[in-house]
Protein backbone atom coordinates (compact mmCIF):
# COMPACT_ATOMS: atom_id res chain seq x y z
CA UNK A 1 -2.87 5.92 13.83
CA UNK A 2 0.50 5.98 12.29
CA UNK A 3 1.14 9.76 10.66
CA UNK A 4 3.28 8.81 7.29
CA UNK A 5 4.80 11.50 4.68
CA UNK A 6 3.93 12.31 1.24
CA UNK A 7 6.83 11.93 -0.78
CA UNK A 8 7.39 12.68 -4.60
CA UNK A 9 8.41 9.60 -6.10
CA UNK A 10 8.58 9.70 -10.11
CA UNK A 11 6.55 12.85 -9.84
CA UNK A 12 3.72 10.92 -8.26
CA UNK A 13 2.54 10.77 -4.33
CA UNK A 14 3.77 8.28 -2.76
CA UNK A 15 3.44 6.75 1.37
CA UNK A 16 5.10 3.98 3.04
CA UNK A 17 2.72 1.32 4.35
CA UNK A 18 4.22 0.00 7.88
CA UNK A 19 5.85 -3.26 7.77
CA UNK A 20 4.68 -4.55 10.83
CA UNK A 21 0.90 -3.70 9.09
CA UNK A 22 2.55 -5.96 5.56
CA UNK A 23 3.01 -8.67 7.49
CA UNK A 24 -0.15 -8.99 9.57
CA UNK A 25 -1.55 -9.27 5.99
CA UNK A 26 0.43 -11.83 4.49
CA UNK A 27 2.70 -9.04 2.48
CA UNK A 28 6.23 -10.15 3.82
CA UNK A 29 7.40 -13.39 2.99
CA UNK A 30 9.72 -15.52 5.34
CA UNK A 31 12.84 -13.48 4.20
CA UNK A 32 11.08 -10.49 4.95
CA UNK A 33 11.18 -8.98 1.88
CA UNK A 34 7.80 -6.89 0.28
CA UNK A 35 5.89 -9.55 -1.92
CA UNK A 36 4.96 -8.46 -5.49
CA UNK A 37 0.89 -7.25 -5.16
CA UNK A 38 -1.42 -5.83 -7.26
CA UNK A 39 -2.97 -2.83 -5.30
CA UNK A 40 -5.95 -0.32 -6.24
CA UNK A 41 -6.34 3.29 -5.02
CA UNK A 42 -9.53 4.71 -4.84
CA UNK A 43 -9.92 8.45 -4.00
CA UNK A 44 -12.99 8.57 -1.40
CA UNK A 45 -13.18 12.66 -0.55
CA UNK A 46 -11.14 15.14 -0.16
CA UNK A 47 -7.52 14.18 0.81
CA UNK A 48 -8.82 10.63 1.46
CA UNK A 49 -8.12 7.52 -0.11
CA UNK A 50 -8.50 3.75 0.41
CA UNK A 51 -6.07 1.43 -0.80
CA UNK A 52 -6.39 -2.28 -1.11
CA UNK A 53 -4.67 -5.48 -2.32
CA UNK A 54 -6.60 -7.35 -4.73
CA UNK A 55 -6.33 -10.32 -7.06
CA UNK A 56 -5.46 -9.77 -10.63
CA UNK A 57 -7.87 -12.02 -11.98
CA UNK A 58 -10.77 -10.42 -10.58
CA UNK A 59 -9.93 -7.34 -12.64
């Protein structure tokens, strides 16, 4: 389990997903830069949340 940092960003949480993890899922393209994604956060219980990529047509 990788132990990441909450960081203020634009008075907001924010964590770093791992790269290595991006990748696996199709998130890096072949210059390895971050591809553009449309991502949902759902709050599941106390300090817990789930994030996933989804489509923006299913929306």
């Amino acid at each position: 389990m990788a132990i990441r940092k909450l960081r203020n960003i634009d008075g907001s949480g924010g964590v770093m997903l791992p790269k290595d993890d991006l990748r696996r899922d199709g998130m890096v393209d072949a210059d390895g830069e971050i591809k553009d994604a449309t991502i949902t956060v759902d709050r599941v219980d106390d300090g817990e949340y789930r994030i996933k990529a989804v489509d923006p047509d299913d929306l």
